[in-house]
PDB file of N, CA and C in Angstrom:
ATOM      1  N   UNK A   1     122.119  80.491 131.014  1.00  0.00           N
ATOM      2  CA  UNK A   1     122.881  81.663 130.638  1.00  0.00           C
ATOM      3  C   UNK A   1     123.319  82.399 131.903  1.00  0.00           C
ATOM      4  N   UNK A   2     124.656  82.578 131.795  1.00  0.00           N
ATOM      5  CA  UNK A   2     125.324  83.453 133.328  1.00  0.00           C
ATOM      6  C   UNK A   2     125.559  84.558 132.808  1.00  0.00           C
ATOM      7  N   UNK A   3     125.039  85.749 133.937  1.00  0.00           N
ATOM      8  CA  UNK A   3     124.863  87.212 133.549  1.00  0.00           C
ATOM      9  C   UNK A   3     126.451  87.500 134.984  1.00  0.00           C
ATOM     10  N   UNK A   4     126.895  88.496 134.238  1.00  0.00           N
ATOM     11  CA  UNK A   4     128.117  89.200 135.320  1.00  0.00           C
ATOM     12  C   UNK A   4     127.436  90.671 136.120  1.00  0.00           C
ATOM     13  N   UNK A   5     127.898  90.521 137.010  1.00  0.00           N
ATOM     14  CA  UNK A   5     127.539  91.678 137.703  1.00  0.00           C
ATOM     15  C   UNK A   5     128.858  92.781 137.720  1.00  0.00           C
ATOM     16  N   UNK A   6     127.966  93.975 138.011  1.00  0.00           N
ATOM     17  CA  UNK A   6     129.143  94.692 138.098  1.00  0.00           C
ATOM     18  C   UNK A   6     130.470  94.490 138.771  1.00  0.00           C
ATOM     19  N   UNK A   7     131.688  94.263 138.628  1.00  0.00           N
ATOM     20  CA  UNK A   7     132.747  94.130 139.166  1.00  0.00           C
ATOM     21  C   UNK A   7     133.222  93.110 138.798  1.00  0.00           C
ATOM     22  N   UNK A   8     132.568  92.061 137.875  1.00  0.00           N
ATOM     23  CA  UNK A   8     133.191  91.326 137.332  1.00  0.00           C
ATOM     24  C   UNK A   8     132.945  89.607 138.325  1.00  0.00           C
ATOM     25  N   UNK A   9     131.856  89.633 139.004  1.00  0.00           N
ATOM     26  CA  UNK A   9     131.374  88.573 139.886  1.00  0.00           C
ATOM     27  C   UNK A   9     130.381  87.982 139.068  1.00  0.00           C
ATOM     28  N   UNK A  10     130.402  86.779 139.245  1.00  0.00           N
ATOM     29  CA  UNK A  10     128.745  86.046 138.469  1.00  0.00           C
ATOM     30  C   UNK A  10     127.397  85.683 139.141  1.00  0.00           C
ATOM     31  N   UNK A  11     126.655  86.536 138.521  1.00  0.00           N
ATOM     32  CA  UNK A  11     125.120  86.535 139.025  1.00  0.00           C
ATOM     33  C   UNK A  11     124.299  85.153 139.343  1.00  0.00           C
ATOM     34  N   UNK A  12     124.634  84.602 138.360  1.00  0.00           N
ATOM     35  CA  UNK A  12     123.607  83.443 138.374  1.00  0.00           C
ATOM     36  C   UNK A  12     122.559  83.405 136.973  1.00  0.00           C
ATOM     37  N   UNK A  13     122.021  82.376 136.945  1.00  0.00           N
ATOM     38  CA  UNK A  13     121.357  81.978 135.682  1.00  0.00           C
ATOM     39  C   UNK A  13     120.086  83.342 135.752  1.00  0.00           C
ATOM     40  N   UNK A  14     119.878  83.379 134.411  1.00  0.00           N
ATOM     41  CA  UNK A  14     118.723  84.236 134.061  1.00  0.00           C
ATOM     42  C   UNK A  14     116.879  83.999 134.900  1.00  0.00           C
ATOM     43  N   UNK A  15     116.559  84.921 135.161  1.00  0.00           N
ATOM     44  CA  UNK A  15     114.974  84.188 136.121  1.00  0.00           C
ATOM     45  C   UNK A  15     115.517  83.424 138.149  1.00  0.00           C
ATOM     46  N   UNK A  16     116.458  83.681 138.093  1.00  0.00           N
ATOM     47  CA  UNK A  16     117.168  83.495 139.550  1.00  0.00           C
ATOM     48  C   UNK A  16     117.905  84.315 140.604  1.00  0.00           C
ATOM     49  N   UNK A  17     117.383  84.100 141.953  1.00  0.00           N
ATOM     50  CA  UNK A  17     117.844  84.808 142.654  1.00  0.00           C
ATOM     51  C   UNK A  17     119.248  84.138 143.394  1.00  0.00           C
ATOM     52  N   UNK A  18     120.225  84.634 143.491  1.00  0.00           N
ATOM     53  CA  UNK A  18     121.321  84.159 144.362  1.00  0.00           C
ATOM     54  C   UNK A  18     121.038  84.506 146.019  1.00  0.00           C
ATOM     55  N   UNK A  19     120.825  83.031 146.854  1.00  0.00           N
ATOM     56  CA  UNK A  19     121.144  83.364 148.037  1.00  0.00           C
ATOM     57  C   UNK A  19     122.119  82.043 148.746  1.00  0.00           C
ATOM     58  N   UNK A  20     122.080  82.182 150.112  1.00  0.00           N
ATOM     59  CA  UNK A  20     123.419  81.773 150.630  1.00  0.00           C
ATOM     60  C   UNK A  20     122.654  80.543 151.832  1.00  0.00           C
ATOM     61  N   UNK A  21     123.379  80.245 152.330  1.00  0.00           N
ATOM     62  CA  UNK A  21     122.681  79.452 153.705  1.00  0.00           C
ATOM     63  C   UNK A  21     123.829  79.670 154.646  1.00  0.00           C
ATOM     64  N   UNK A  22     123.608  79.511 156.357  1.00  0.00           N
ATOM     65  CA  UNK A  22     124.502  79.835 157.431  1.00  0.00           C
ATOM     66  C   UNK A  22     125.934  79.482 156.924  1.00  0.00           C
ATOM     67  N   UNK A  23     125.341  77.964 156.790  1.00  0.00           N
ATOM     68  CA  UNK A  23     127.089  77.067 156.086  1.00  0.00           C
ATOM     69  C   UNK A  23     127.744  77.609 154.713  1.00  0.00           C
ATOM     70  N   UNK A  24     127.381  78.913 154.292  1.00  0.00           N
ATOM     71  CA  UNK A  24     128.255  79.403 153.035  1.00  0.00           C
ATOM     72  C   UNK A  24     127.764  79.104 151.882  1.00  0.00           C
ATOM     73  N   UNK A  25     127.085  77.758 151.576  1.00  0.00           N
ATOM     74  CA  UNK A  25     126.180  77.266 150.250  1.00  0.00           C
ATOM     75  C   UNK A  25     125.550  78.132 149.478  1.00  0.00           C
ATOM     76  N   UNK A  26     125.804  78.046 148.539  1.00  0.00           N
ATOM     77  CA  UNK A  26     125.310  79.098 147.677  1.00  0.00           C
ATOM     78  C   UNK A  26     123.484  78.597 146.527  1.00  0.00           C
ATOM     79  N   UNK A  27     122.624  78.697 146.187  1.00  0.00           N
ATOM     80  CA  UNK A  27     121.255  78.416 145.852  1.00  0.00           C
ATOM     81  C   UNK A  27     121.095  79.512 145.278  1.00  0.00           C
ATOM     82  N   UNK A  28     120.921  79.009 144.119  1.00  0.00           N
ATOM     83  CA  UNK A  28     119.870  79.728 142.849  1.00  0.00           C
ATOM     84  C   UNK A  28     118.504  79.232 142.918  1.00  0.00           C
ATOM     85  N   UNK A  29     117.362  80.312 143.328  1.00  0.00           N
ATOM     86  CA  UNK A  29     116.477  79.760 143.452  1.00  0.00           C
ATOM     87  C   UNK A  29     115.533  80.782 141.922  1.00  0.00           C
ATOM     88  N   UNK A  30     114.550  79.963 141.777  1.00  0.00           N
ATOM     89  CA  UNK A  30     113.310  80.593 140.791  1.00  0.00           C
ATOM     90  C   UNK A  30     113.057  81.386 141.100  1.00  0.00           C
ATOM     91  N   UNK A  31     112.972  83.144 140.726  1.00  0.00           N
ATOM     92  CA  UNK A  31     112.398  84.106 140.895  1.00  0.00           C
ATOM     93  C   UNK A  31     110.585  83.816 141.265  1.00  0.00           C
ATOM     94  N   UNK A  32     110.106  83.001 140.527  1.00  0.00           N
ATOM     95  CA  UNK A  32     108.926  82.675 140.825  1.00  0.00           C
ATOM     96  C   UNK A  32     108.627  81.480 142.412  1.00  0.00           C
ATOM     97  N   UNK A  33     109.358  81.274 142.806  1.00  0.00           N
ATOM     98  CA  UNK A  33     109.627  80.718 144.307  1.00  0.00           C
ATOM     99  C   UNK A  33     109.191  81.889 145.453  1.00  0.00           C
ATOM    100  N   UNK A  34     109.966  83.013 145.042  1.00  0.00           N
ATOM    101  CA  UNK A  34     109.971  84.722 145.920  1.00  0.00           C
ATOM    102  C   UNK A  34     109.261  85.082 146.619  1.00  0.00           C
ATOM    103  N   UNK A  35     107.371  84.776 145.811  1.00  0.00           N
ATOM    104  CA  UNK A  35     106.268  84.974 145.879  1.00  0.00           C
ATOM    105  C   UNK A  35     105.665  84.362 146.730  1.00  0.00           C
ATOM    106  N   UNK A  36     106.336  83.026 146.799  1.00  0.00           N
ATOM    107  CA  UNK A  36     105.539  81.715 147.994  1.00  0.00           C
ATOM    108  C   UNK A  36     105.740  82.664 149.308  1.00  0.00           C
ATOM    109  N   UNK A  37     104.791  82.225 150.330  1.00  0.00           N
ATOM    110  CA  UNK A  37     104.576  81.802 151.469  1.00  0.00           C
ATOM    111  C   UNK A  37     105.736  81.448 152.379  1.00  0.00           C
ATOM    112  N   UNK A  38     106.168  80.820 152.153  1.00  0.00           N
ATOM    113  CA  UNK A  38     107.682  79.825 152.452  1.00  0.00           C
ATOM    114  C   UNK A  38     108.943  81.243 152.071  1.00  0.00           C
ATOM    115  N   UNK A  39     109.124  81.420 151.028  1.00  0.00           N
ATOM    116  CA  UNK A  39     110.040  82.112 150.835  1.00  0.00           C
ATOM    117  C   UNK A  39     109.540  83.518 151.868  1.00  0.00           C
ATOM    118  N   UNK A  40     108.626  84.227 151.108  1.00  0.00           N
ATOM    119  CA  UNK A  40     108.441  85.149 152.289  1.00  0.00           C
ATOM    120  C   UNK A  40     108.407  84.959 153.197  1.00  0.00           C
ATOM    121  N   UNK A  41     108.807  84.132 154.326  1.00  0.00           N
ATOM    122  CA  UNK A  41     108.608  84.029 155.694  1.00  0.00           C
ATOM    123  C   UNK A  41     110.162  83.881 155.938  1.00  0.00           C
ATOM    124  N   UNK A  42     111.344  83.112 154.754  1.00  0.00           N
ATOM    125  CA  UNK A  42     112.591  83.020 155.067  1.00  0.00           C
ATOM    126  C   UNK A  42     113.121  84.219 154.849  1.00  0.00           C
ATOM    127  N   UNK A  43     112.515  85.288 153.902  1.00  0.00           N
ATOM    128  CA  UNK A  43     113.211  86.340 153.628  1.00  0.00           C
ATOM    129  C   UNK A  43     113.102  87.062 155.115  1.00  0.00           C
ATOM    130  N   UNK A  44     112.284  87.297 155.537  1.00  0.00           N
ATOM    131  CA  UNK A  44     111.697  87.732 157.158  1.00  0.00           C
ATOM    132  C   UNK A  44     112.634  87.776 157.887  1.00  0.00           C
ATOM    133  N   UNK A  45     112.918  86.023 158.380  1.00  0.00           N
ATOM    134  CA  UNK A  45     113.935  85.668 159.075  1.00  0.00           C
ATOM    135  C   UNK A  45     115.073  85.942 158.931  1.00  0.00           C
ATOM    136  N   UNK A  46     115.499  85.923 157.245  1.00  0.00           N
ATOM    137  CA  UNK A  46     117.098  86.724 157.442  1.00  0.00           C
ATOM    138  C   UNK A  46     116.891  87.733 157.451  1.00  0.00           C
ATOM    139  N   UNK A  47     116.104  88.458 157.262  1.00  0.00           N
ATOM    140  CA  UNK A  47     115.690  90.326 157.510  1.00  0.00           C
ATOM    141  C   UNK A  47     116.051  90.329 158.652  1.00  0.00           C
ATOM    142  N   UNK A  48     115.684  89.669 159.673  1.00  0.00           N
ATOM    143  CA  UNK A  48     115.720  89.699 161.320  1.00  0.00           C
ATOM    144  C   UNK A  48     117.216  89.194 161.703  1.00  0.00           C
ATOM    145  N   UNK A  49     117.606  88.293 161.039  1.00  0.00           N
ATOM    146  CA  UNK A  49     118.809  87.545 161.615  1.00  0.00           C
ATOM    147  C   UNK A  49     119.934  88.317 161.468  1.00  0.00           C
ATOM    148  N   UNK A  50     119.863  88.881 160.099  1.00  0.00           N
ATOM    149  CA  UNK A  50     121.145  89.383 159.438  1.00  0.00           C
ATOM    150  C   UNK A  50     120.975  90.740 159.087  1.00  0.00           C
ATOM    151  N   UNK A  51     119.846  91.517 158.832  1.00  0.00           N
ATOM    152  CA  UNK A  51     119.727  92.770 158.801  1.00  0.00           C
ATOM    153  C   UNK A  51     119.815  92.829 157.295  1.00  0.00           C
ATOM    154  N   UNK A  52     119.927  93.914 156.649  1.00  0.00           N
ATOM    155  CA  UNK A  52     120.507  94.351 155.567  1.00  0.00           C
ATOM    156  C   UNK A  52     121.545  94.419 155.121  1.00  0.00           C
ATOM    157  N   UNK A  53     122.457  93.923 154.696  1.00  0.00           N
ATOM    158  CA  UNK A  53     123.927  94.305 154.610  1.00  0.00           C
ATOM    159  C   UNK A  53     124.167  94.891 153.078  1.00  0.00           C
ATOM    160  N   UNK A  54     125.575  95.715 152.995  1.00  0.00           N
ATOM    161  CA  UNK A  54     125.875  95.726 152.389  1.00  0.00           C
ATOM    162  C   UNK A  54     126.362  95.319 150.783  1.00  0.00           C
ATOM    163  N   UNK A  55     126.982  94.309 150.836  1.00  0.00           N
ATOM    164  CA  UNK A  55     127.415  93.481 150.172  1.00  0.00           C
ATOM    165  C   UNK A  55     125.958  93.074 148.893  1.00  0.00           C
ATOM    166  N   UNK A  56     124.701  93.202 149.462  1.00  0.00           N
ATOM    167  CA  UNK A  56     124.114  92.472 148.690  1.00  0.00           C
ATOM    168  C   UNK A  56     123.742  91.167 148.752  1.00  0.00           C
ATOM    169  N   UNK A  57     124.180  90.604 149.839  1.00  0.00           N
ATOM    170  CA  UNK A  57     123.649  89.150 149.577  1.00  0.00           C
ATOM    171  C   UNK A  57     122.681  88.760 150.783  1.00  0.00           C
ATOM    172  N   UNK A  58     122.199  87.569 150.069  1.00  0.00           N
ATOM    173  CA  UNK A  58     121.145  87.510 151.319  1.00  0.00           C
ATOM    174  C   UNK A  58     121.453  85.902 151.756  1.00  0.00           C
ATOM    175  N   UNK A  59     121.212  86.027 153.023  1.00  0.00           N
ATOM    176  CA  UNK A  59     121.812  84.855 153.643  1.00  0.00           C
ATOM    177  C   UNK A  59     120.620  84.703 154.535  1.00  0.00           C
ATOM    178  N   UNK A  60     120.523  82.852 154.282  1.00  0.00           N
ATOM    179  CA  UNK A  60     119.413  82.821 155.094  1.00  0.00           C
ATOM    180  C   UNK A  60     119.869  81.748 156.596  1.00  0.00           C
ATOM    181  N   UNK A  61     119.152  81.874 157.662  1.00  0.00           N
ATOM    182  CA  UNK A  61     119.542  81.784 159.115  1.00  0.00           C
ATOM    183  C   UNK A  61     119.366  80.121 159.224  1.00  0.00           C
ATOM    184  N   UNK A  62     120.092  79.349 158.616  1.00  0.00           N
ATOM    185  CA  UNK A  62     119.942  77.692 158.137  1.00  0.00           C
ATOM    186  C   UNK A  62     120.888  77.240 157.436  1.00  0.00           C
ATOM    187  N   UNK A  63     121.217  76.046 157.850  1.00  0.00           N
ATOM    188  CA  UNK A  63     122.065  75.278 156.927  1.00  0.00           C
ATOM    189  C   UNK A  63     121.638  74.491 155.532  1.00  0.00           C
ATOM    190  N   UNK A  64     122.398  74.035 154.648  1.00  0.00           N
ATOM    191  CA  UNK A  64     121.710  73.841 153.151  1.00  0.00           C
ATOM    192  C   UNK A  64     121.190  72.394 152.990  1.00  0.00           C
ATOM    193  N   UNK A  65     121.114  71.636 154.199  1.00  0.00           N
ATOM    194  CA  UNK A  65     119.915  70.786 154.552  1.00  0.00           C
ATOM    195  C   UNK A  65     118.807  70.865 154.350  1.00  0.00           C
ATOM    196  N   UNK A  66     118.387  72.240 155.400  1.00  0.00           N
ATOM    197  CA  UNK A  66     117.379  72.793 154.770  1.00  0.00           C
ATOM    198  C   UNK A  66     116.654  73.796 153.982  1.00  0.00           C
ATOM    199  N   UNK A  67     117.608  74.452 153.434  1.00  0.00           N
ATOM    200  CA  UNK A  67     117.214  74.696 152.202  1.00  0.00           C
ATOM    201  C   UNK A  67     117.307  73.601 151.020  1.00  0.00           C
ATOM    202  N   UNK A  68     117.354  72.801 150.607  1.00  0.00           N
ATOM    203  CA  UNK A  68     117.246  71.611 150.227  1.00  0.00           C
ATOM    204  C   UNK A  68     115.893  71.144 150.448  1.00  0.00           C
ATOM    205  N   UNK A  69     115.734  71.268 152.003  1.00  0.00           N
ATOM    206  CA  UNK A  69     114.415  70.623 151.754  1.00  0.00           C
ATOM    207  C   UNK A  69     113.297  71.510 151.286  1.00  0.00           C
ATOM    208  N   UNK A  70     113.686  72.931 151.516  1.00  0.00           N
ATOM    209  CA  UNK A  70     112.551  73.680 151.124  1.00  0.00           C
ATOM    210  C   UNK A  70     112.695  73.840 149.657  1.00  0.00           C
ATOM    211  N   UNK A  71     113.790  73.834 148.934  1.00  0.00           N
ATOM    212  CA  UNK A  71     113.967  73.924 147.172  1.00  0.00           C
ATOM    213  C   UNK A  71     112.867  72.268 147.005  1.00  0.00           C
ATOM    214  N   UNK A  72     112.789  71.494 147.344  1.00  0.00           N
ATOM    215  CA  UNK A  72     112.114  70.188 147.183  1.00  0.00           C
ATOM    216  C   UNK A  72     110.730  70.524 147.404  1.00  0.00           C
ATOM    217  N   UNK A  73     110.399  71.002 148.705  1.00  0.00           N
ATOM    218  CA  UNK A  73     109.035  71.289 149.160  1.00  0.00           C
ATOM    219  C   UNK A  73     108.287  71.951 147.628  1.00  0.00           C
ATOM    220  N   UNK A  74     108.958  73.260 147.368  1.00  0.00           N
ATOM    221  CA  UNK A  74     108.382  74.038 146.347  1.00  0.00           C
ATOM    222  C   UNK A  74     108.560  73.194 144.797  1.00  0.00           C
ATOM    223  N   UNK A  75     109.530  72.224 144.590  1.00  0.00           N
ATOM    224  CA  UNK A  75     109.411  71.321 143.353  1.00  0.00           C
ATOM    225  C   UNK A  75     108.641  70.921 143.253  1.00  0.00           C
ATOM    226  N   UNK A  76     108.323  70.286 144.143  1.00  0.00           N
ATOM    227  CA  UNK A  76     106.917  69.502 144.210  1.00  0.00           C
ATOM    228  C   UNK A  76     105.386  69.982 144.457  1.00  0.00           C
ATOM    229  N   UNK A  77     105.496  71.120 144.182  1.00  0.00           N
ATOM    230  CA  UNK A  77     104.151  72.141 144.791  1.00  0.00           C
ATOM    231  C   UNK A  77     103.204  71.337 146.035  1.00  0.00           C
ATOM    232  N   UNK A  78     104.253  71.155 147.402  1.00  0.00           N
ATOM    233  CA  UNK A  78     103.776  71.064 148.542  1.00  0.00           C
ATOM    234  C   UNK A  78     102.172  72.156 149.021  1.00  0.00           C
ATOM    235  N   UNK A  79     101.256  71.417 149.838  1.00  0.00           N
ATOM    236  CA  UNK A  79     100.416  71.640 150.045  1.00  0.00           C
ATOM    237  C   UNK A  79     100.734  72.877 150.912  1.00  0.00           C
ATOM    238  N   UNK A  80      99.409  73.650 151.209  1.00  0.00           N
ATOM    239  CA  UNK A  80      99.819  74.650 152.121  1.00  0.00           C
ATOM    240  C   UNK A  80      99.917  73.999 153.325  1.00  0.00           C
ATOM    241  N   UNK A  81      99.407  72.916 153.941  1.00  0.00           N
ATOM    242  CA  UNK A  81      99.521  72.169 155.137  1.00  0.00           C
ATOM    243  C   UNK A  81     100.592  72.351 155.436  1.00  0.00           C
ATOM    244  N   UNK A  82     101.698  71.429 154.364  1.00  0.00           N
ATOM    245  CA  UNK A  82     103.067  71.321 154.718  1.00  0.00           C
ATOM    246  C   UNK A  82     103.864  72.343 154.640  1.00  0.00           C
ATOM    247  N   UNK A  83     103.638  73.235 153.900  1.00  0.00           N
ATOM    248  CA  UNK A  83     104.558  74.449 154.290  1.00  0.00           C
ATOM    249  C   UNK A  83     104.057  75.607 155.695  1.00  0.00           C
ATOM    250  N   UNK A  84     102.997  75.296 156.081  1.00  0.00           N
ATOM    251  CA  UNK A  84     102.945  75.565 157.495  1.00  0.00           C
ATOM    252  C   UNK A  84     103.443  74.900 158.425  1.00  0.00           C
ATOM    253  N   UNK A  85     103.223  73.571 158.445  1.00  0.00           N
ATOM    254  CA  UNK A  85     103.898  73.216 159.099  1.00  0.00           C
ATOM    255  C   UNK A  85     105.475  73.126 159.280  1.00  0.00           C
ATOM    256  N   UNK A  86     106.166  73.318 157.844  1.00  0.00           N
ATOM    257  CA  UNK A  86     107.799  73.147 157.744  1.00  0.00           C
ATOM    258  C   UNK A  86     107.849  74.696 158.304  1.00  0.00           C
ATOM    259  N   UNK A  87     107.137  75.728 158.394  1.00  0.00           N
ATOM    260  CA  UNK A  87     107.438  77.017 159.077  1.00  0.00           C
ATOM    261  C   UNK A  87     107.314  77.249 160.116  1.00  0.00           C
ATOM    262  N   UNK A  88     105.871  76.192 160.676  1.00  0.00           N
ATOM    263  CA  UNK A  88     106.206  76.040 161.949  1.00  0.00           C
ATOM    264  C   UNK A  88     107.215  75.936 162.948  1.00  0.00           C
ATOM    265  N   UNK A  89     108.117  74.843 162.300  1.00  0.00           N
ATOM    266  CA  UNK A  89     109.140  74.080 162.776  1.00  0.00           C
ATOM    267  C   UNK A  89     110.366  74.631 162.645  1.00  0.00           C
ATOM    268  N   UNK A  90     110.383  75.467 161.558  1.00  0.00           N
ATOM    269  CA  UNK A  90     111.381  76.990 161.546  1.00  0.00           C
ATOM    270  C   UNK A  90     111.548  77.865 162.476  1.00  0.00           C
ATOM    271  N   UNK A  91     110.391  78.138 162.556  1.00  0.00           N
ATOM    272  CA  UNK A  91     110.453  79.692 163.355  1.00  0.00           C
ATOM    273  C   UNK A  91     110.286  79.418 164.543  1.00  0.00           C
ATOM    274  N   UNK A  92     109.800  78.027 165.615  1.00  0.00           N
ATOM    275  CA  UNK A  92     109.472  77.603 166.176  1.00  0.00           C
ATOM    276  C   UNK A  92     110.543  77.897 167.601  1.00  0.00           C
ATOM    277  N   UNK A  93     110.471  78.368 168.721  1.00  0.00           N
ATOM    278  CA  UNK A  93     111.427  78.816 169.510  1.00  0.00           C
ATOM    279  C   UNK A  93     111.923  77.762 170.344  1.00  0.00           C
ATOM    280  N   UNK A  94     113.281  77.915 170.297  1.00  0.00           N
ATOM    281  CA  UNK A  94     114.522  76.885 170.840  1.00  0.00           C
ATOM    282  C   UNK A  94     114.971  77.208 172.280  1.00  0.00           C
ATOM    283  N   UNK A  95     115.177  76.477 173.044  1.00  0.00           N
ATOM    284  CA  UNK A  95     115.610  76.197 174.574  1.00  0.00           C
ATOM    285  C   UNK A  95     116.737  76.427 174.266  1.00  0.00           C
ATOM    286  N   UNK A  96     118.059  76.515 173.695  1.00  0.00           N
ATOM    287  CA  UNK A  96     119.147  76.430 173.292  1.00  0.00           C
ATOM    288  C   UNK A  96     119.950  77.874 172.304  1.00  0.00           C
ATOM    289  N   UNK A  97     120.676  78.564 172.840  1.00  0.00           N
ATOM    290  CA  UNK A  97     121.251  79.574 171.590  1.00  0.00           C
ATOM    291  C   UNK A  97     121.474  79.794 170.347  1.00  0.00           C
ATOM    292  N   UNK A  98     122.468  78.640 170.742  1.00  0.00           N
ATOM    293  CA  UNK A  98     122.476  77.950 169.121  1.00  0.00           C
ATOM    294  C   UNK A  98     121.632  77.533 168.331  1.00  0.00           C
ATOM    295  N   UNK A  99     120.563  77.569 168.576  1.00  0.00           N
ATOM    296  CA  UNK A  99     119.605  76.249 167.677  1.00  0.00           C
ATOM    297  C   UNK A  99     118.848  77.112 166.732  1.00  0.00           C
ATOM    298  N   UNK A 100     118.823  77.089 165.614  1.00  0.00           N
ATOM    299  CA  UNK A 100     118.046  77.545 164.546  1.00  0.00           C
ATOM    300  C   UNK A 100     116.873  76.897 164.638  1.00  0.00           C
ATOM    301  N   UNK A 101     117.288  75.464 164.413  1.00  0.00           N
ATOM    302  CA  UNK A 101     116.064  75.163 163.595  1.00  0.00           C
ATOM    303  C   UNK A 101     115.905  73.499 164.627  1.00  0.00           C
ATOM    304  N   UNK A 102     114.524  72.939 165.012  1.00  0.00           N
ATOM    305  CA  UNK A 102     114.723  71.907 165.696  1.00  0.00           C
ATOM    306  C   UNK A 102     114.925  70.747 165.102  1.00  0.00           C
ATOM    307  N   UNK A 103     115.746  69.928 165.538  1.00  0.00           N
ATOM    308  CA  UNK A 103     116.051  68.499 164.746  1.00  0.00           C
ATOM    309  C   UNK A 103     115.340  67.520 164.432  1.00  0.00           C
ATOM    310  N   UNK A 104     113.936  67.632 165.686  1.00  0.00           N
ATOM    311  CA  UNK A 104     113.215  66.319 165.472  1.00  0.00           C
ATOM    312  C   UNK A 104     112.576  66.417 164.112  1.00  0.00           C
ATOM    313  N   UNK A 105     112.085  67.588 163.994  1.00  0.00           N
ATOM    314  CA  UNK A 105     110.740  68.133 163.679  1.00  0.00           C
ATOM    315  C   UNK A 105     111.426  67.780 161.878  1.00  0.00           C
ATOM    316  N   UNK A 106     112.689  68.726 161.687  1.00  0.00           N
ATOM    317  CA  UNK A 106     113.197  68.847 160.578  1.00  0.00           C
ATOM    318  C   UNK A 106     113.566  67.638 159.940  1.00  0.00           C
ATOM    319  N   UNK A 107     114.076  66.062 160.937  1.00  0.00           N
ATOM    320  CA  UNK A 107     114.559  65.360 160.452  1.00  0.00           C
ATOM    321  C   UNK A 107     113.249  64.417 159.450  1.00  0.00           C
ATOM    322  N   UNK A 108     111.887  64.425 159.986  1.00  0.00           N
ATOM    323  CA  UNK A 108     111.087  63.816 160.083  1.00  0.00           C
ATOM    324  C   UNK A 108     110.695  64.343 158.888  1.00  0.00           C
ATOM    325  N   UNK A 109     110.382  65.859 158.729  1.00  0.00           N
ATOM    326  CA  UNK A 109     110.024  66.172 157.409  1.00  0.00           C
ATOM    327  C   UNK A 109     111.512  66.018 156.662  1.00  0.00           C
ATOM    328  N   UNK A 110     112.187  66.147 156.518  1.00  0.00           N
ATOM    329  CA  UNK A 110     113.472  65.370 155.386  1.00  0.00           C
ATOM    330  C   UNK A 110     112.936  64.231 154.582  1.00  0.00           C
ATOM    331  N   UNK A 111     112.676  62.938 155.777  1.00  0.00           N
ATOM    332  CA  UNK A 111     111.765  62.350 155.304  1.00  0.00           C
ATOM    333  C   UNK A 111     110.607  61.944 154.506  1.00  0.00           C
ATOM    334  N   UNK A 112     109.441  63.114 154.709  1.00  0.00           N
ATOM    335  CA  UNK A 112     109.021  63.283 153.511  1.00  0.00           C
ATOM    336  C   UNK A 112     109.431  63.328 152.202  1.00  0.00           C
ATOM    337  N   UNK A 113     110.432  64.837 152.067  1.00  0.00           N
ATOM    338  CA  UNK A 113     110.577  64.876 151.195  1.00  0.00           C
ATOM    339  C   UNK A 113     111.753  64.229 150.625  1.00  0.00           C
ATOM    340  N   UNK A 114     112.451  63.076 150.689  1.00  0.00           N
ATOM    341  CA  UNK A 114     113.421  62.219 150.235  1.00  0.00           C
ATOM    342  C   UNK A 114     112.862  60.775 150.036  1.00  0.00           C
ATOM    343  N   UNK A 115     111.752  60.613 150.128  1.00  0.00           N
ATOM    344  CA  UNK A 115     111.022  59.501 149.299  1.00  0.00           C
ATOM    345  C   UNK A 115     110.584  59.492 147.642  1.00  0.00           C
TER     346      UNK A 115
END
C-alpha cells in the first residue's frame, strides 16, 4: 500500500522508511531494520556526511552496492560478527578523498553475501 505525502509525492509502502544512496537510488527499508546496529551507525554517518537537510530525505554516504549488501546482511539476520565487521570496513579511514568505502574489504564481503 503507497501512502502520499504532503504535496502530492509518494512515501513508500506502509512499515518503511524511504532513503537514498550517494548514486541517487532510492531503498525502502523495514522500519524494524532502524533499530539494528548497522542502521544506527549508517544513520550516524549520513548525520555527519550530509547534515540535516531540509528536504527530508536521508541520504546515505554509499553507493547502492552497498546498501544492497547491507539490505541482504539484515535479510538474513547476519551475526553480530559480521555486521562489525561490514562497519568496520565502512567507517574504516581512507588514504584517498574520494573514497567512502574500501574496495577490498567490501568486495570480499559482497561475496558472502551473494552466495
Amino acid at each position: 500500500m503507497w501512502h502520499v505525502v504532503f504535496g502530492g509525492g509518494w512515501q513508500g509502502h506502509k512499515g518503511h522508511c524511504a532513503m537514498y544512496t550517494a548514486d541517487g537510488r532510492r531503498f525502502e527499508v523495514p522500519l524494524e531494520y532502524l533499530g539494528t546496529t548497522v542502521f544506527g551507525e549508517l544513520l550516524r554517518m549520513s548525520q555527519e556526511e550530509f547534515g540535516f537537510t531540509c528536504d527530508g530525505r536521508i541520504t546515505l554516504p554509499f553507493d547502492a552496492v552497498v546498501m544492497d549488501y547491507v539490505m541482504c546482511l539484515l535479510r538474513r539476520n547476519a551475526s553480530e560478527e559480521v555486521e562489525r565487521a561490514f562497519l568496520s570496513s565502512v567507517v574504516m579511514p581512507c588514504q584517498y578523498p574520494s573514497c567512502t568505502v574500501p574496495n577490498v574489504a567490501l568486495h570480499q564481503q559482497l561475496a558472502v553475501c551473494s552466495s
